[in-house]
PDB file of N, CA and C in Angstrom:
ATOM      1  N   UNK A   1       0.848  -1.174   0.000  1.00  0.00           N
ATOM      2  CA  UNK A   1       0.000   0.000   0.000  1.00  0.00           C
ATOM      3  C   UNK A   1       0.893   1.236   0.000  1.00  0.00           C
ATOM      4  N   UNK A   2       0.788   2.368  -1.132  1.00  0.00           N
ATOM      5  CA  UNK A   2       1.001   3.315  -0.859  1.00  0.00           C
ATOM      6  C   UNK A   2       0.438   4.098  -0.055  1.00  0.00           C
ATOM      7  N   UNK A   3       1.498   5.375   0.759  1.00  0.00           N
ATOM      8  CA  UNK A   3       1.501   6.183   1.643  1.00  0.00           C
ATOM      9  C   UNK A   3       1.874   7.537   1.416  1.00  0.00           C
ATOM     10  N   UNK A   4       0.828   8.415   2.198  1.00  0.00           N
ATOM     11  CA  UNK A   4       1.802   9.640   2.422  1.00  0.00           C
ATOM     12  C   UNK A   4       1.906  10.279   3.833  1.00  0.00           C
ATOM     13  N   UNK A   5       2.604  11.035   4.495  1.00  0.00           N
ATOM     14  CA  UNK A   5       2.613  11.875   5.787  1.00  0.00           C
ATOM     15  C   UNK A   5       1.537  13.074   5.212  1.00  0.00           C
ATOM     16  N   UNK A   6       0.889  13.053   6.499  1.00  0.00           N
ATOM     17  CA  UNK A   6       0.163  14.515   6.632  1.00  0.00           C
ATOM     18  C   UNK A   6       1.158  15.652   6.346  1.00  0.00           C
ATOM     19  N   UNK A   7       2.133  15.890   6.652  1.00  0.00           N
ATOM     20  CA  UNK A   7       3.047  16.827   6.240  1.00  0.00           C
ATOM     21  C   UNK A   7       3.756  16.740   5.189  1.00  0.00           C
ATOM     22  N   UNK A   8       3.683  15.788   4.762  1.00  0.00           N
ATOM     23  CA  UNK A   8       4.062  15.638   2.790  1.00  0.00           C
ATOM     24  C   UNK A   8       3.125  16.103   2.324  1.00  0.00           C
ATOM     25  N   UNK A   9       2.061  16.256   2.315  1.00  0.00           N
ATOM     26  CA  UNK A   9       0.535  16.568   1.629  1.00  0.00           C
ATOM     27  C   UNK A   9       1.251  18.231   1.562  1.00  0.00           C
ATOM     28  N   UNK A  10       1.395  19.109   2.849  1.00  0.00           N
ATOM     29  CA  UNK A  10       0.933  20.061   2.844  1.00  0.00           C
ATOM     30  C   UNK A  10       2.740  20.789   2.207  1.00  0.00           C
ATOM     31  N   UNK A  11       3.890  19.992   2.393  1.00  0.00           N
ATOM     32  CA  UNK A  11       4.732  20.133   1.455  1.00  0.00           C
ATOM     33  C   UNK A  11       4.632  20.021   0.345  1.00  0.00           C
ATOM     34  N   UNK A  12       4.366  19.326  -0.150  1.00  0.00           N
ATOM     35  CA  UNK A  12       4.213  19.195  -1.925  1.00  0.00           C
ATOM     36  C   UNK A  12       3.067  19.875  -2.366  1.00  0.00           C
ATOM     37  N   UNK A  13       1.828  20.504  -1.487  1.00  0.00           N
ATOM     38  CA  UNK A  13       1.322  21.175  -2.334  1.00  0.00           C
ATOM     39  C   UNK A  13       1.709  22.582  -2.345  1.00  0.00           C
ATOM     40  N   UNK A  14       2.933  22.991  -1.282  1.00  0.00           N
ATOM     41  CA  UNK A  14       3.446  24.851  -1.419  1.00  0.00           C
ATOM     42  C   UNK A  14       5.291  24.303  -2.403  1.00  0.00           C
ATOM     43  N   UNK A  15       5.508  23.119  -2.391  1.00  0.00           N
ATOM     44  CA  UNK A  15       6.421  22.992  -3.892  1.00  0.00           C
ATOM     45  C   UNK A  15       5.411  23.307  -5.111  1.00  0.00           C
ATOM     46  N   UNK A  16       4.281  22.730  -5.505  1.00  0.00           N
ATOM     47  CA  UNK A  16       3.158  23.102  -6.493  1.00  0.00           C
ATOM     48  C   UNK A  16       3.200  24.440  -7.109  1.00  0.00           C
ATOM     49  N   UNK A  17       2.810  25.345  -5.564  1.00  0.00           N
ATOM     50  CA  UNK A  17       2.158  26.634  -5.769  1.00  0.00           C
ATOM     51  C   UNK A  17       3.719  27.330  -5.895  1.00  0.00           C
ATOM     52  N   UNK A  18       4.810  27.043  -5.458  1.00  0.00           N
ATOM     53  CA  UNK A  18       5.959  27.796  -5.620  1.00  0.00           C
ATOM     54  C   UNK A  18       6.268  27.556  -7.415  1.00  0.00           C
ATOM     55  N   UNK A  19       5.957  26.378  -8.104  1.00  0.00           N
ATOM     56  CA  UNK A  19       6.445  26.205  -9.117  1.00  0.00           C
ATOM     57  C   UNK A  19       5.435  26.957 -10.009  1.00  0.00           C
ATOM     58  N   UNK A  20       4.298  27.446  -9.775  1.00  0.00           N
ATOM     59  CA  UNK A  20       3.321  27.540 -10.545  1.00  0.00           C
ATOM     60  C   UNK A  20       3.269  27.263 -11.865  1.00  0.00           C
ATOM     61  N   UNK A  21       3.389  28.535 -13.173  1.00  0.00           N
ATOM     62  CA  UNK A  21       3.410  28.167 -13.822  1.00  0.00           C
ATOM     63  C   UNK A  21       3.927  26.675 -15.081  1.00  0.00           C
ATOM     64  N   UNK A  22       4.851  26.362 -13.977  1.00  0.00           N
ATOM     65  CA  UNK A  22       5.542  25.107 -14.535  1.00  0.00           C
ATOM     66  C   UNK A  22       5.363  23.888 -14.473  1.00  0.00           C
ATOM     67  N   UNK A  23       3.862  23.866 -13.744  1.00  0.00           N
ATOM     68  CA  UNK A  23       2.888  22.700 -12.773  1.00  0.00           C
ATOM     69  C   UNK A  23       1.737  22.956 -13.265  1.00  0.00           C
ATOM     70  N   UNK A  24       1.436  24.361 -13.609  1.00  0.00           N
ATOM     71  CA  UNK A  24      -0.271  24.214 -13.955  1.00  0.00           C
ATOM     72  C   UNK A  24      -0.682  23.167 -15.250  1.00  0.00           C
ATOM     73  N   UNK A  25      -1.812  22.907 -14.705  1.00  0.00           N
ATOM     74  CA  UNK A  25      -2.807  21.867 -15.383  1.00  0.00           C
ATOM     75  C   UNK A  25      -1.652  20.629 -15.669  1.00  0.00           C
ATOM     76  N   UNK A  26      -0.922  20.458 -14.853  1.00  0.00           N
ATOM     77  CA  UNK A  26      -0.200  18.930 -14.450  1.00  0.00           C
ATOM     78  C   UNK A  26      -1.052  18.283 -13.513  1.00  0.00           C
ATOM     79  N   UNK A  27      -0.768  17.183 -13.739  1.00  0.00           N
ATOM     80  CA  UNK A  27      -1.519  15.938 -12.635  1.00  0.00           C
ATOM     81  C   UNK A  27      -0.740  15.265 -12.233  1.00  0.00           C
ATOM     82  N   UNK A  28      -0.328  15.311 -10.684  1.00  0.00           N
ATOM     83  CA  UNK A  28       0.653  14.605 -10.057  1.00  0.00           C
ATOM     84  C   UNK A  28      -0.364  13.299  -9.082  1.00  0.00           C
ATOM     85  N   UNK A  29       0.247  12.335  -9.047  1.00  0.00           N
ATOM     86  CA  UNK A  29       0.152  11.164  -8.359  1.00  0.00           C
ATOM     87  C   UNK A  29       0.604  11.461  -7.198  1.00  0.00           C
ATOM     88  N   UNK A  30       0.976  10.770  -6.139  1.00  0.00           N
ATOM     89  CA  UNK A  30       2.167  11.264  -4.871  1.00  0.00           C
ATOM     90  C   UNK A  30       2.125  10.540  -3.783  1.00  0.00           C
ATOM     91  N   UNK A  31       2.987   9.844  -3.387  1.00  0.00           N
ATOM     92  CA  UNK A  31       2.906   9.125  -2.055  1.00  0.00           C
ATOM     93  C   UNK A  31       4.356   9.233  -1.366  1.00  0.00           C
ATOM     94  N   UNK A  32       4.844   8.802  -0.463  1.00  0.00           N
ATOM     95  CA  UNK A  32       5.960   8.962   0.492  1.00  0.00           C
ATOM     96  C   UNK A  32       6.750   7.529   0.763  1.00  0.00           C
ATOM     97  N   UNK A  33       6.018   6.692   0.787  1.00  0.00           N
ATOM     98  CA  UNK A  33       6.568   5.349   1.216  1.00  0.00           C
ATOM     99  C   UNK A  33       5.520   4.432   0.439  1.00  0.00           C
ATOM    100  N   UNK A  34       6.067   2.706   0.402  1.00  0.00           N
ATOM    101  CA  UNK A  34       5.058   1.864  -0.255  1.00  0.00           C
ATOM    102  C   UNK A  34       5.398   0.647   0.865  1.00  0.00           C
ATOM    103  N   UNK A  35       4.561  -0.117   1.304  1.00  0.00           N
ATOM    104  CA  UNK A  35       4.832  -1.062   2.500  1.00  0.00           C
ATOM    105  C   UNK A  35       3.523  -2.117   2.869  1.00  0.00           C
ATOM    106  N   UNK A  36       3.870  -3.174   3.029  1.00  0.00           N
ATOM    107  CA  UNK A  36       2.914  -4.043   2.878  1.00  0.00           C
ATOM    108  C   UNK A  36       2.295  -4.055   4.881  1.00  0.00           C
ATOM    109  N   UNK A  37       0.948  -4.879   4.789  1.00  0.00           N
ATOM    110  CA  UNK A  37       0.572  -4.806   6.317  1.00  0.00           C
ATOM    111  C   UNK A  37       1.272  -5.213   7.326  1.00  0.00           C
ATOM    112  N   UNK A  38       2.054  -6.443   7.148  1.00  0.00           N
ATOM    113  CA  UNK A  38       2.928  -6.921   7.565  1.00  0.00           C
ATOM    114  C   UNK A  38       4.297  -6.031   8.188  1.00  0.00           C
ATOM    115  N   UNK A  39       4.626  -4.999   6.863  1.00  0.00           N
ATOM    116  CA  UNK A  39       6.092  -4.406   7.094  1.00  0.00           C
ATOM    117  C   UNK A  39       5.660  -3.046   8.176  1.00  0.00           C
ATOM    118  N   UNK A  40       4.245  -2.789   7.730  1.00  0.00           N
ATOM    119  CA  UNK A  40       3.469  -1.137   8.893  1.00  0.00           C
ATOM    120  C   UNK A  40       3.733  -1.874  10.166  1.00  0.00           C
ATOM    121  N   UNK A  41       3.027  -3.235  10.713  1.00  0.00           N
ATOM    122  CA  UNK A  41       2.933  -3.785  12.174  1.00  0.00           C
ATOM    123  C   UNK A  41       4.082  -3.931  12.652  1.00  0.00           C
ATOM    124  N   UNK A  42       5.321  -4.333  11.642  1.00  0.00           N
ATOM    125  CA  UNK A  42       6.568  -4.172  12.099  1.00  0.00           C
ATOM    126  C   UNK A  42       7.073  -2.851  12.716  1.00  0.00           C
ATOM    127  N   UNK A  43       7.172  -1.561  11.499  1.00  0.00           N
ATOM    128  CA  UNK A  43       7.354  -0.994  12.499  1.00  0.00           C
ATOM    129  C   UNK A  43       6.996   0.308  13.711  1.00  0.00           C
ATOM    130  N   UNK A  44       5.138  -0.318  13.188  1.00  0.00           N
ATOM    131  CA  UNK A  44       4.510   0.508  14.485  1.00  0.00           C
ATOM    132  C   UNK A  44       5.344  -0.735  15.601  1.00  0.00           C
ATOM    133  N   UNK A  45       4.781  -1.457  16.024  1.00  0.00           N
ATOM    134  CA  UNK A  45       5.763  -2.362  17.261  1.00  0.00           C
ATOM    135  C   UNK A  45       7.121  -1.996  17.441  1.00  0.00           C
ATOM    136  N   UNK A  46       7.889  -1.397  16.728  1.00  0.00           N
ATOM    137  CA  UNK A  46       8.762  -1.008  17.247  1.00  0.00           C
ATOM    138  C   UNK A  46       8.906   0.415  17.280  1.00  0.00           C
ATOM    139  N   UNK A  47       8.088   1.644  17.127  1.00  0.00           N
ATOM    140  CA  UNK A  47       7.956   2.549  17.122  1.00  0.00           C
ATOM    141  C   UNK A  47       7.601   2.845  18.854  1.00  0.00           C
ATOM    142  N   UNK A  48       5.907   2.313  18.539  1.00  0.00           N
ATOM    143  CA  UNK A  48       5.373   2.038  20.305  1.00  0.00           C
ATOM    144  C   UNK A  48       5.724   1.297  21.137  1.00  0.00           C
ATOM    145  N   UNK A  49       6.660   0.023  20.849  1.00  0.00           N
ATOM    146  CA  UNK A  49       7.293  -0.758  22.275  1.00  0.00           C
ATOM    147  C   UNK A  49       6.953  -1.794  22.429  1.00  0.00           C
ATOM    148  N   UNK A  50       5.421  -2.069  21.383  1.00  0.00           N
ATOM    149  CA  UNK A  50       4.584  -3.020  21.676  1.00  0.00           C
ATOM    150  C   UNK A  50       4.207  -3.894  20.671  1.00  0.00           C
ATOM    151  N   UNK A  51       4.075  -5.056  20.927  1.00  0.00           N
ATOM    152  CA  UNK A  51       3.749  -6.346  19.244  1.00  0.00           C
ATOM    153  C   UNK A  51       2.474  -5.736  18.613  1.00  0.00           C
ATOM    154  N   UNK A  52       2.440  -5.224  17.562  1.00  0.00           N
ATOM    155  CA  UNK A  52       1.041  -4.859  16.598  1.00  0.00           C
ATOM    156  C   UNK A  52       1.038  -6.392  15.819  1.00  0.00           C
ATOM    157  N   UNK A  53       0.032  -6.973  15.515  1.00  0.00           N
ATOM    158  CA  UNK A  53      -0.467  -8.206  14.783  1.00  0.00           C
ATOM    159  C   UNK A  53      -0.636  -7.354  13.903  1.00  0.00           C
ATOM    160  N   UNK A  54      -0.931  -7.979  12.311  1.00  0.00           N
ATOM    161  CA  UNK A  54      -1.046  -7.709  10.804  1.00  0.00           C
ATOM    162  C   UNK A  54      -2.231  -9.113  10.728  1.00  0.00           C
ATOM    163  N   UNK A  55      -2.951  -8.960  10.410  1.00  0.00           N
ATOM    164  CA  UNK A  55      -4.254  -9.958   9.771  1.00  0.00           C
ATOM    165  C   UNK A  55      -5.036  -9.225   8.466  1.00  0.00           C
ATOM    166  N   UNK A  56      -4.822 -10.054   7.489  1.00  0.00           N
ATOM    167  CA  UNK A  56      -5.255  -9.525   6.658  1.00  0.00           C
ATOM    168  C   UNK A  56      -7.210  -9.761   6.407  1.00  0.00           C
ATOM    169  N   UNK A  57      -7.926  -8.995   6.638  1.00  0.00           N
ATOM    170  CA  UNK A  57      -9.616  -9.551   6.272  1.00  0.00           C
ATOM    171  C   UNK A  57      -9.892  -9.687   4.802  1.00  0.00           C
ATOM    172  N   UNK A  58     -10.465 -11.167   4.930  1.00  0.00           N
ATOM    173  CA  UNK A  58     -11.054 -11.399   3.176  1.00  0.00           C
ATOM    174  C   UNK A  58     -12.277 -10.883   3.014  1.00  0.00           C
ATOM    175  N   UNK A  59     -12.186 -10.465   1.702  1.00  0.00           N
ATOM    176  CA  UNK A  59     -13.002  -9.057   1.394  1.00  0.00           C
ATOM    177  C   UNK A  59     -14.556  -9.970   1.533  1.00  0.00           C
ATOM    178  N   UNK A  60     -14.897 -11.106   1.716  1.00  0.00           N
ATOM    179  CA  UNK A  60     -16.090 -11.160   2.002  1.00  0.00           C
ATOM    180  C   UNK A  60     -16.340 -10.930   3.566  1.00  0.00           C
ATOM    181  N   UNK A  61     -15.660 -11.487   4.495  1.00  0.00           N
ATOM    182  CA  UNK A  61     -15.978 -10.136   5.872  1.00  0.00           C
ATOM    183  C   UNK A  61     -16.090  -8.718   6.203  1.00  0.00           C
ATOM    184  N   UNK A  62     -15.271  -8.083   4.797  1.00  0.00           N
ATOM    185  CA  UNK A  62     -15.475  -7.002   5.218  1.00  0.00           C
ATOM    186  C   UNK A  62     -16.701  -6.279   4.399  1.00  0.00           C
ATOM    187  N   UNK A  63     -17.412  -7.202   3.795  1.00  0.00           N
ATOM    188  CA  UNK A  63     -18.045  -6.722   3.151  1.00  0.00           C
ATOM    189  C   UNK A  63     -19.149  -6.702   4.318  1.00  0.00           C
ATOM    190  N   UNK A  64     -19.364  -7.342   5.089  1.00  0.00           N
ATOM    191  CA  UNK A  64     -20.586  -8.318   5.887  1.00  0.00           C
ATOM    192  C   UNK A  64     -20.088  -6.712   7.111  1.00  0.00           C
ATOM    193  N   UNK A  65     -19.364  -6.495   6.968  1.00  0.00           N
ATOM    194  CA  UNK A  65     -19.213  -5.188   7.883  1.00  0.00           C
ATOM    195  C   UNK A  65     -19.400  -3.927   7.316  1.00  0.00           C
ATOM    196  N   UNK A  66     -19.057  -3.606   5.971  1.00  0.00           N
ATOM    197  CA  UNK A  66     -19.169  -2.273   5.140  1.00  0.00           C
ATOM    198  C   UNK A  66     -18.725  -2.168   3.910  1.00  0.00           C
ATOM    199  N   UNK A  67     -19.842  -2.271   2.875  1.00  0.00           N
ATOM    200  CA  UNK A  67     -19.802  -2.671   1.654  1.00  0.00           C
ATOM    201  C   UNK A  67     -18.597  -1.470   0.590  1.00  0.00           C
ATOM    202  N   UNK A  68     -18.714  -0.301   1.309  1.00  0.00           N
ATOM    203  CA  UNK A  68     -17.409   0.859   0.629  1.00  0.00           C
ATOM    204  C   UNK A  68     -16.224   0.002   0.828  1.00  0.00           C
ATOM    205  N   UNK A  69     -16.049  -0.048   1.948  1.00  0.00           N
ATOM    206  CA  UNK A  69     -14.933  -0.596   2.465  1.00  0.00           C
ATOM    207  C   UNK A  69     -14.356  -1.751   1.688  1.00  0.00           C
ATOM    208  N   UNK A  70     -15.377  -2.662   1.633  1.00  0.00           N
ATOM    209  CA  UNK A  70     -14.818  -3.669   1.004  1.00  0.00           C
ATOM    210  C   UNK A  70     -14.550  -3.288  -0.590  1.00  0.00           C
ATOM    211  N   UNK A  71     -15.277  -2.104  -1.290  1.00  0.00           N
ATOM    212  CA  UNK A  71     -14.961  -1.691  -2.934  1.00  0.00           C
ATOM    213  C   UNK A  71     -13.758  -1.260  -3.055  1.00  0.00           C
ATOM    214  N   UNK A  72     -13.317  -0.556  -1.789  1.00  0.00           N
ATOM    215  CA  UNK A  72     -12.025   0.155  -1.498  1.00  0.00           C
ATOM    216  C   UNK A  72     -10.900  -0.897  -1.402  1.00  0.00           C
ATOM    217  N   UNK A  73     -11.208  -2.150  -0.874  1.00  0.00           N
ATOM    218  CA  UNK A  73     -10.068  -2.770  -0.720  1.00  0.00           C
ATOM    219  C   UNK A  73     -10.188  -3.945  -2.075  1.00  0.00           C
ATOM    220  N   UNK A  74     -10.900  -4.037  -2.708  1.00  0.00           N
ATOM    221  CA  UNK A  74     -10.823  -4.722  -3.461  1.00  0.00           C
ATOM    222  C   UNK A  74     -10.261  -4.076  -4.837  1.00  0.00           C
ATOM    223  N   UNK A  75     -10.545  -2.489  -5.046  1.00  0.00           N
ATOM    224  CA  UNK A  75      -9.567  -1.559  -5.691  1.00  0.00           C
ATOM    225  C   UNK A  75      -8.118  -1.443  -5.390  1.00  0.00           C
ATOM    226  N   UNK A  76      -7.952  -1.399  -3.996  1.00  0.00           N
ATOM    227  CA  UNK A  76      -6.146  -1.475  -3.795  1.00  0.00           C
ATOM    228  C   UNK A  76      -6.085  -3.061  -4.271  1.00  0.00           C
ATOM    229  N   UNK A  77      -6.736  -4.072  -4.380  1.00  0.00           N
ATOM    230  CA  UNK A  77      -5.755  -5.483  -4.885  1.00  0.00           C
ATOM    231  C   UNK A  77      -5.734  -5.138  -6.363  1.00  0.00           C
ATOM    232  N   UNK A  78      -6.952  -4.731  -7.135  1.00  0.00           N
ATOM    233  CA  UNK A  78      -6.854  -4.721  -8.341  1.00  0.00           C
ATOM    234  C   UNK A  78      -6.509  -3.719  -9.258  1.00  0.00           C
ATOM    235  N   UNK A  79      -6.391  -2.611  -9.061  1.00  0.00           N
ATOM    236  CA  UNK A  79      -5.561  -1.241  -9.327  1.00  0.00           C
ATOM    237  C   UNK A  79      -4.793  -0.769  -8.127  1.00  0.00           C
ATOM    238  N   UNK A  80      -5.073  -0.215  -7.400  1.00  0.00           N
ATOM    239  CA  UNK A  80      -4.163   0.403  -6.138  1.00  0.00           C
ATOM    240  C   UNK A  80      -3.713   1.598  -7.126  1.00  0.00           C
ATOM    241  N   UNK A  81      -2.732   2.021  -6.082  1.00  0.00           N
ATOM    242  CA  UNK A  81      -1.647   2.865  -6.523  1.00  0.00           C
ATOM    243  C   UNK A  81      -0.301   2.540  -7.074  1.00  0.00           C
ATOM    244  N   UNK A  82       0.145   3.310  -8.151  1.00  0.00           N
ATOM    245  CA  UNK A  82       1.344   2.769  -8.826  1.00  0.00           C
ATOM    246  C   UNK A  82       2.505   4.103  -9.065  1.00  0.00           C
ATOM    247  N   UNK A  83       2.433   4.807  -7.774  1.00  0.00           N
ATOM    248  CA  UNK A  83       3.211   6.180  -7.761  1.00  0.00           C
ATOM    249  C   UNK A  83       4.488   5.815  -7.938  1.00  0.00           C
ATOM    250  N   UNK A  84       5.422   6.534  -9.057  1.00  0.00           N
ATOM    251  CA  UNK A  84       7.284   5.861  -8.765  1.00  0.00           C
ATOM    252  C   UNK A  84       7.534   6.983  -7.873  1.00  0.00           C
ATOM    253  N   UNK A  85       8.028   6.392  -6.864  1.00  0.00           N
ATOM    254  CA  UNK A  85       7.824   7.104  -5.882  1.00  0.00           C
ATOM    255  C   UNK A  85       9.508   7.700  -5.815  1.00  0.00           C
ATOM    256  N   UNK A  86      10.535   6.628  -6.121  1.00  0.00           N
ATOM    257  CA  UNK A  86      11.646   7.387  -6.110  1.00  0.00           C
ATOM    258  C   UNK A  86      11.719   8.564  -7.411  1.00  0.00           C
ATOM    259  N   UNK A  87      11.229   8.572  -8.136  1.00  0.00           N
ATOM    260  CA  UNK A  87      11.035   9.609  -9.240  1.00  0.00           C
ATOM    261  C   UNK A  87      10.387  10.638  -9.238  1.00  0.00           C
ATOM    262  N   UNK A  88       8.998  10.249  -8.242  1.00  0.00           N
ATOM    263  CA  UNK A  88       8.652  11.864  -7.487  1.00  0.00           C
ATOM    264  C   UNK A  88       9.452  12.566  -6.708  1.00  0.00           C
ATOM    265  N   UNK A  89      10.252  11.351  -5.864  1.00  0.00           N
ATOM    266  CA  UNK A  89      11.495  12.278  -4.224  1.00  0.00           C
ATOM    267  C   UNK A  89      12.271  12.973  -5.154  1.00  0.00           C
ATOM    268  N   UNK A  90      12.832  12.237  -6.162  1.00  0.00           N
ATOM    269  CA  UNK A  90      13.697  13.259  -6.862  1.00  0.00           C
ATOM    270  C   UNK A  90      13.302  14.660  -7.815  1.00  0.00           C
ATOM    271  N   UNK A  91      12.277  14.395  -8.712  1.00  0.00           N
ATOM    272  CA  UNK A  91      11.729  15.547  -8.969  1.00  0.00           C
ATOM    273  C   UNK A  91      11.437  16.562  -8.373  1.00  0.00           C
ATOM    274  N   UNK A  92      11.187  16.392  -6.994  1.00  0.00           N
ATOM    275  CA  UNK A  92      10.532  17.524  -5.641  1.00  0.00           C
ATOM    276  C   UNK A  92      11.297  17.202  -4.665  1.00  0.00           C
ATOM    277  N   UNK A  93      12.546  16.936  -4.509  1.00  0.00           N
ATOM    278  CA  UNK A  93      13.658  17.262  -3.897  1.00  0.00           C
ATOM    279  C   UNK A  93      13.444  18.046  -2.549  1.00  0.00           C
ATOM    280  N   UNK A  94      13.051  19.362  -2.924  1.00  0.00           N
ATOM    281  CA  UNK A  94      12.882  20.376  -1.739  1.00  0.00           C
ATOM    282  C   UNK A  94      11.415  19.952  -0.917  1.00  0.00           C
ATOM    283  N   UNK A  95      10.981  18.896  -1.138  1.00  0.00           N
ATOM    284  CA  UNK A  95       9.556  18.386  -0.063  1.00  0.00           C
ATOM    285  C   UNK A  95      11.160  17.198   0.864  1.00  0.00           C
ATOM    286  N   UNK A  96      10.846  17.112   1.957  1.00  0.00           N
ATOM    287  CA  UNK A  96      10.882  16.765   2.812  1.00  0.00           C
ATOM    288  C   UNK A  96      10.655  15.520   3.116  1.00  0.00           C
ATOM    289  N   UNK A  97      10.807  14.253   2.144  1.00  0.00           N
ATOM    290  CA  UNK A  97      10.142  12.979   2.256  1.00  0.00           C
ATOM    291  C   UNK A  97       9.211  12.531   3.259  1.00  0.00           C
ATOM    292  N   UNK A  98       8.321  11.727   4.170  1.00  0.00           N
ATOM    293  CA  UNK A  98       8.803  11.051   5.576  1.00  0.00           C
ATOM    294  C   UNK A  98       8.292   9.537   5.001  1.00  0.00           C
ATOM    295  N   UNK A  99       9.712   8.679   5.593  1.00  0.00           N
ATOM    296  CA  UNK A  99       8.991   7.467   4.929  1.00  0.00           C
ATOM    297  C   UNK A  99       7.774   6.953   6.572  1.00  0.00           C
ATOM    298  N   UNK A 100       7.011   5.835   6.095  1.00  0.00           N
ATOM    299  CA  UNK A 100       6.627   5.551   7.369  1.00  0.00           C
ATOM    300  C   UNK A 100       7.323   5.190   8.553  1.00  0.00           C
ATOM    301  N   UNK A 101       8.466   4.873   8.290  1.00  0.00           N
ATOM    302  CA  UNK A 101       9.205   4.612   9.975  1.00  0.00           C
ATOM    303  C   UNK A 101       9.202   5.870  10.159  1.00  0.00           C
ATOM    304  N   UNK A 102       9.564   7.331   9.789  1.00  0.00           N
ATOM    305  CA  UNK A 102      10.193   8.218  10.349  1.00  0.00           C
ATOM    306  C   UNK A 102       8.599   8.880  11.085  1.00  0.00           C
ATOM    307  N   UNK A 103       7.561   8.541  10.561  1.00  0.00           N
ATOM    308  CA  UNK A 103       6.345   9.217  10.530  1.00  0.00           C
ATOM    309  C   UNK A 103       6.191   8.848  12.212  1.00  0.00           C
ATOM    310  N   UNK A 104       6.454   6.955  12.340  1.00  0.00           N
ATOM    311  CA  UNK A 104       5.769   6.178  13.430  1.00  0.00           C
ATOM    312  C   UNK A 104       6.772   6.549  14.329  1.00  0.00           C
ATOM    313  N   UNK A 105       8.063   6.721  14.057  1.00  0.00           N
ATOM    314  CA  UNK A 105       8.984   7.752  15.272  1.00  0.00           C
ATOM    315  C   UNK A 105       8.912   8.348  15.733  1.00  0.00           C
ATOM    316  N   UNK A 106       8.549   9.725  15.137  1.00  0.00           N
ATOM    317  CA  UNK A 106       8.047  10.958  15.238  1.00  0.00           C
ATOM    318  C   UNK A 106       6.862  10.942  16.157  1.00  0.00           C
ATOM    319  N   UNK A 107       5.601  10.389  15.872  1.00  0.00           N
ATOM    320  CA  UNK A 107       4.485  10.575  16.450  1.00  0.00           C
ATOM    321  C   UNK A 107       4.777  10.550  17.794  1.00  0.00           C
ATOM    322  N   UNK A 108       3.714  11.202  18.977  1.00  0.00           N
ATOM    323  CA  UNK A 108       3.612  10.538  20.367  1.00  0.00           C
ATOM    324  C   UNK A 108       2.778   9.672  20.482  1.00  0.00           C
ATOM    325  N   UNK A 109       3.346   8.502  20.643  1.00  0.00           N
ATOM    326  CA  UNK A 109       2.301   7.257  21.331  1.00  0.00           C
ATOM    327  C   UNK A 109       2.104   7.747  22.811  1.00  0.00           C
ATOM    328  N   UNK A 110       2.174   8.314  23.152  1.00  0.00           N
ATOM    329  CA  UNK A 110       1.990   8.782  24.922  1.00  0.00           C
ATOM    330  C   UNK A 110       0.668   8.583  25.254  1.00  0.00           C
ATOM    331  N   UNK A 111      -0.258   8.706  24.286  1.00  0.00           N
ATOM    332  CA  UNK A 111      -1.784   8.885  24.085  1.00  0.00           C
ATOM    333  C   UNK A 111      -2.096   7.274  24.443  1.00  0.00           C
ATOM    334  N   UNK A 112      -1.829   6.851  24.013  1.00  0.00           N
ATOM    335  CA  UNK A 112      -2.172   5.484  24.274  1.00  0.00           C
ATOM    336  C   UNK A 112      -1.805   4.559  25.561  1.00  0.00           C
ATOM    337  N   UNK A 113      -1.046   5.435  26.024  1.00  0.00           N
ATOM    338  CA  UNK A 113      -0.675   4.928  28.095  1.00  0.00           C
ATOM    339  C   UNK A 113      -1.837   5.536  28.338  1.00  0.00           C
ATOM    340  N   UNK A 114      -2.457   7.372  28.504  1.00  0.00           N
ATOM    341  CA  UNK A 114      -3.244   7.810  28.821  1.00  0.00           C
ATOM    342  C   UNK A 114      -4.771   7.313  28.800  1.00  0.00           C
ATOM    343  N   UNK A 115      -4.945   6.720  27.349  1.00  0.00           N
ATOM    344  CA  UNK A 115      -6.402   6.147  26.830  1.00  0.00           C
ATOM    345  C   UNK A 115      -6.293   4.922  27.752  1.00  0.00           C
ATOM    346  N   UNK A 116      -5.234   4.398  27.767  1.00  0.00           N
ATOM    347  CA  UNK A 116      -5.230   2.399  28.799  1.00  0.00           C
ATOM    348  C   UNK A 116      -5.650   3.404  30.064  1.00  0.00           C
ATOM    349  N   UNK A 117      -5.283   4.312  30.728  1.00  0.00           N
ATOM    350  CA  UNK A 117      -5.525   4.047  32.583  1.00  0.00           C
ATOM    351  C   UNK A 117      -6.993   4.654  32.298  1.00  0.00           C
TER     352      UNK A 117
END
């Protein structure tokens, strides 16, 4: 699954508006990192301290729970996203990458001692 940081969003769209004319009526794709469920649980668990499980749901449960949901995930198996993602970092250089480890570093899990007591 492709990814982006909330703060890549709001970087790459003032690289956009700085480039203007040289971007208008372009259509950019854009993500930050690409990582399977497996490789995220890895390293949220080692981000927060704590084992995250990865289970993947077959799209007929999730349908039996929420029929978008399941159109949505049955679009990421059969199109998804196909951003070259090292070819965007380099084109837009001056954005700030974050891959997802640096994102799950960064964050405060502190919230989640607070929400347990």
């Amino acid at each position: 699954l492709q990814l982006v940081a909330l703060a890549d969003i709001g970087a790459f769209v003032a690289a956009l508006i700085e480039r203007r004319e040289r971007v208008f009526g372009k259509r950019f794709d854009f993500a930050g990192d690409e990582l399977s469920g497996e490789e995220q649980a890895k390293i949220l668990s080692q981000a927060i301290g704590r084992p995250i499980g990865y289970q993947e749901i077959p799209i007929a449960m999730a349908r039996q729970q929420n029929e978008d949901a399941a159109l949505m995930f049955e679009w990421f198996d059969s199109v998804g996203y196909d951003v070259d993602i090292p070819a965007l970092h380099k084109e837009f250089q001056e954005v700030r990458w974050h891959s997802f480890a640096d994102w799950a570093r960064a964050f405060d899990w502190s919230m989640l001692d607070r929400s347990a007591a």
